[in-house]
Each structure stands twice: as C-alpha cells, then as structure tokens.
Protein backbone atom coordinates (compact mmCIF):
# COMPACT_ATOMS: atom_id res chain seq x y z
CA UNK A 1 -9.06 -26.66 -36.74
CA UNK A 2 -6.07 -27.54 -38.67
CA UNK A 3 -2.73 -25.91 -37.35
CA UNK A 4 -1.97 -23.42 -40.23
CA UNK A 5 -5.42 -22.25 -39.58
CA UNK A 6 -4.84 -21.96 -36.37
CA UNK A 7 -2.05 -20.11 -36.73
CA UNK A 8 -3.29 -17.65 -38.65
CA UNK A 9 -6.28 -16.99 -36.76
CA UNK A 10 -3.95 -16.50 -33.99
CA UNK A 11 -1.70 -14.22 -35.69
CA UNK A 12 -4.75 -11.87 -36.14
CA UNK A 13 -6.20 -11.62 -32.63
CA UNK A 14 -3.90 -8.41 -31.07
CA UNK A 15 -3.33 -9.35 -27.48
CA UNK A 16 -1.83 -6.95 -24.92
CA UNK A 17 -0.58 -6.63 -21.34
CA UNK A 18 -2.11 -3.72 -19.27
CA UNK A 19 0.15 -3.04 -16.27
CA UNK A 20 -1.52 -0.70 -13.56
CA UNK A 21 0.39 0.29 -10.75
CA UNK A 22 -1.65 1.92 -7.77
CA UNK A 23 -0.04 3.97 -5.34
CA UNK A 24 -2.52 3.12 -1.51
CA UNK A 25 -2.77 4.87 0.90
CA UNK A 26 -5.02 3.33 4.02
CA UNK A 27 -4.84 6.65 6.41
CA UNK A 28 -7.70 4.65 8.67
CA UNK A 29 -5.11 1.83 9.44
CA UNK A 30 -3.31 2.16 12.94
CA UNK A 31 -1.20 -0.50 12.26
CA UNK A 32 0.87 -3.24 9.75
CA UNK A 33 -1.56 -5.88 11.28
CA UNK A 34 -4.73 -3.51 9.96
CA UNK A 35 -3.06 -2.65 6.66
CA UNK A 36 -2.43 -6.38 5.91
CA UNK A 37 -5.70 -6.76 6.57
CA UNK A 38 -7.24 -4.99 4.37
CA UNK A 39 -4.62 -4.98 1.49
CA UNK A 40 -5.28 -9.31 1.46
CA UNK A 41 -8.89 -8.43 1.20
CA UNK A 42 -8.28 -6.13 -2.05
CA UNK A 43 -5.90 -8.29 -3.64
CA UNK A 44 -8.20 -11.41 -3.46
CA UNK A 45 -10.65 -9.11 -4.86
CA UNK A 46 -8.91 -8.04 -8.01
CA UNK A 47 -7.96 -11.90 -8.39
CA UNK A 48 -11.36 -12.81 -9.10
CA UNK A 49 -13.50 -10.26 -10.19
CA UNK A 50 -10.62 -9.02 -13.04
CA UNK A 51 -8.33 -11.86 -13.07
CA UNK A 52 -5.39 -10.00 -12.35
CA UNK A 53 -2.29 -10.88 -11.39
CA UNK A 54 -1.55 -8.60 -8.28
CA UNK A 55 2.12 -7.85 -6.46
CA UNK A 56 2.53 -5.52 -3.65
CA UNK A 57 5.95 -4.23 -4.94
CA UNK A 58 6.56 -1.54 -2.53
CA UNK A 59 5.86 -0.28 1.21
CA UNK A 60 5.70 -3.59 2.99
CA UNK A 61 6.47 -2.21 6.06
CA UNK A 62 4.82 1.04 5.92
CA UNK A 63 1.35 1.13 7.77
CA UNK A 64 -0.04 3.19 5.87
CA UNK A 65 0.77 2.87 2.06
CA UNK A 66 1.33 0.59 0.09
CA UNK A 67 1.82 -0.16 -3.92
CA UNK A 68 0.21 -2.55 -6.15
CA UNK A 69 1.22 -3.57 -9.70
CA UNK A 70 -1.89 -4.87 -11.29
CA UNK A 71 -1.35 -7.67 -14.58
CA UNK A 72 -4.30 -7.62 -17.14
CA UNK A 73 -4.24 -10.02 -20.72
CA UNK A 74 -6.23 -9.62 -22.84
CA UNK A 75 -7.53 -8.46 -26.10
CA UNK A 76 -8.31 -4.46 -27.11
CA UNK A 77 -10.71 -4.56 -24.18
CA UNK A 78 -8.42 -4.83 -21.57
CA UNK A 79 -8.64 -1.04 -21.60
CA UNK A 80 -12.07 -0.76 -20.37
CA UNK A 81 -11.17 -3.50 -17.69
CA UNK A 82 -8.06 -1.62 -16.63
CA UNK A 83 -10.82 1.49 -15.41
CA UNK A 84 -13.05 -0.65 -14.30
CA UNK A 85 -9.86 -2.18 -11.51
CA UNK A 86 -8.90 1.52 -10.89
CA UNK A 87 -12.80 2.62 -10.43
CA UNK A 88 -13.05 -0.29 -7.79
CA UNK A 89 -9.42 0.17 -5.98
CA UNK A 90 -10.78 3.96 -5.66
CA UNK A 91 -13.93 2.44 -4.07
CA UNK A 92 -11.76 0.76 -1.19
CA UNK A 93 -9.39 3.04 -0.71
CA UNK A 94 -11.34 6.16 0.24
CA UNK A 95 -8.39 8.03 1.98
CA UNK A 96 -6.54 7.93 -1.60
CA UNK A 97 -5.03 6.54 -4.30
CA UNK A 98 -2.90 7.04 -7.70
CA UNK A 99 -2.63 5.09 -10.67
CA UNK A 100 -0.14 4.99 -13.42
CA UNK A 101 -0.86 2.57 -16.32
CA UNK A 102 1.20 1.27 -19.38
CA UNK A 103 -0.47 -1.11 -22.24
CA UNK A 104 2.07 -3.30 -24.37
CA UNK A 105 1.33 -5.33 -27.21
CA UNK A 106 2.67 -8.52 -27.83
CA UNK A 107 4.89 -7.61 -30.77
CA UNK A 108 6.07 -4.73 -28.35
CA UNK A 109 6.91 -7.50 -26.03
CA UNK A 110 8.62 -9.68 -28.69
CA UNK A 111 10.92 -6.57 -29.55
C-alpha cells in the first residue's frame, strides 16, 4: 500500500486508550508475602488474556489492598474489553473490588 494511502486509512481508524484503575482488596491474605502472591498471579493474567499493560500504583506495603491501573489500545471495542478485565478482576478478588475507568482518544491525547 502506497504511503498516502496508508495514511489515510490510518487517519480513519479512531484508536483510544482505556485506563481502568481497580481499587483490591485481598481480606483472605495474612500477609505481604500472600498478597504478592496472588497480586503476580492477576497481573500475569491480565497480561495475556487482555494485553494490558498493568502497574500496581498504590498500597505496596499494605497486606491487604492494593491498586491496579490497567492500559487497554485499541479501537471502539476496547470498551467491551475494558468489562470484560473488570468482570474477571471481580472473579479473583471475591472479598472486593472498585473500578474507576477513563477512555481517551488519540486526538484527546494529541491536545
């Protein structure tokens, strides 16, 4: 494909960020050891069954909660991915869990 055709098939496609931070709590953890545990074994999880880029950007040495900021790219149906991550984290995190979400376009992005 030539690159002005490129370029304007590009220009088309809408591609957005879908940040989802969830708020953990692990209330059957006695410990940072058990915590760690089980928080590697979620993140590794959301790796490769969503792609997501995942940071634990607060409560690191809590042993009990814990919060996540989830990255998804994609196109308008990184939506529908973004519940299916929050329907899973809810399905490992049994003792609760909150979610706040913000979806940015690229041009919001660009400014």
């Amino acid at each position: 494909m030539p690159r002005q055709a490129r370029c304007r098939y590009l220009c088309l496609v809408s591609a957005y960020l879908c940040l989802v931070e969830a708020r953990l709590h692990f209330g059957q953890s006695q410990d940072l050891k058990g915590k760690r545990k089980q928080l590697h074994s979620l993140k590794v999880q959301l790796r490769q069954r969503f792609g997501a880029a995942v940071a634990e950007t607060d409560g690191h040495d809590t042993w009990q909660r814990t919060t996540l900021l989830c990255a998804l790219v994609g196109d308008g149906g990184v939506t529908a991915r973004a519940d299916e991550l929050e329907r899973f984290v809810e399905s490992r995190c049994p003792d609760g869990c909150s979610f706040e979400r913000d979806l940015l376009s690229l041009e919001d992005l660009r400014g």
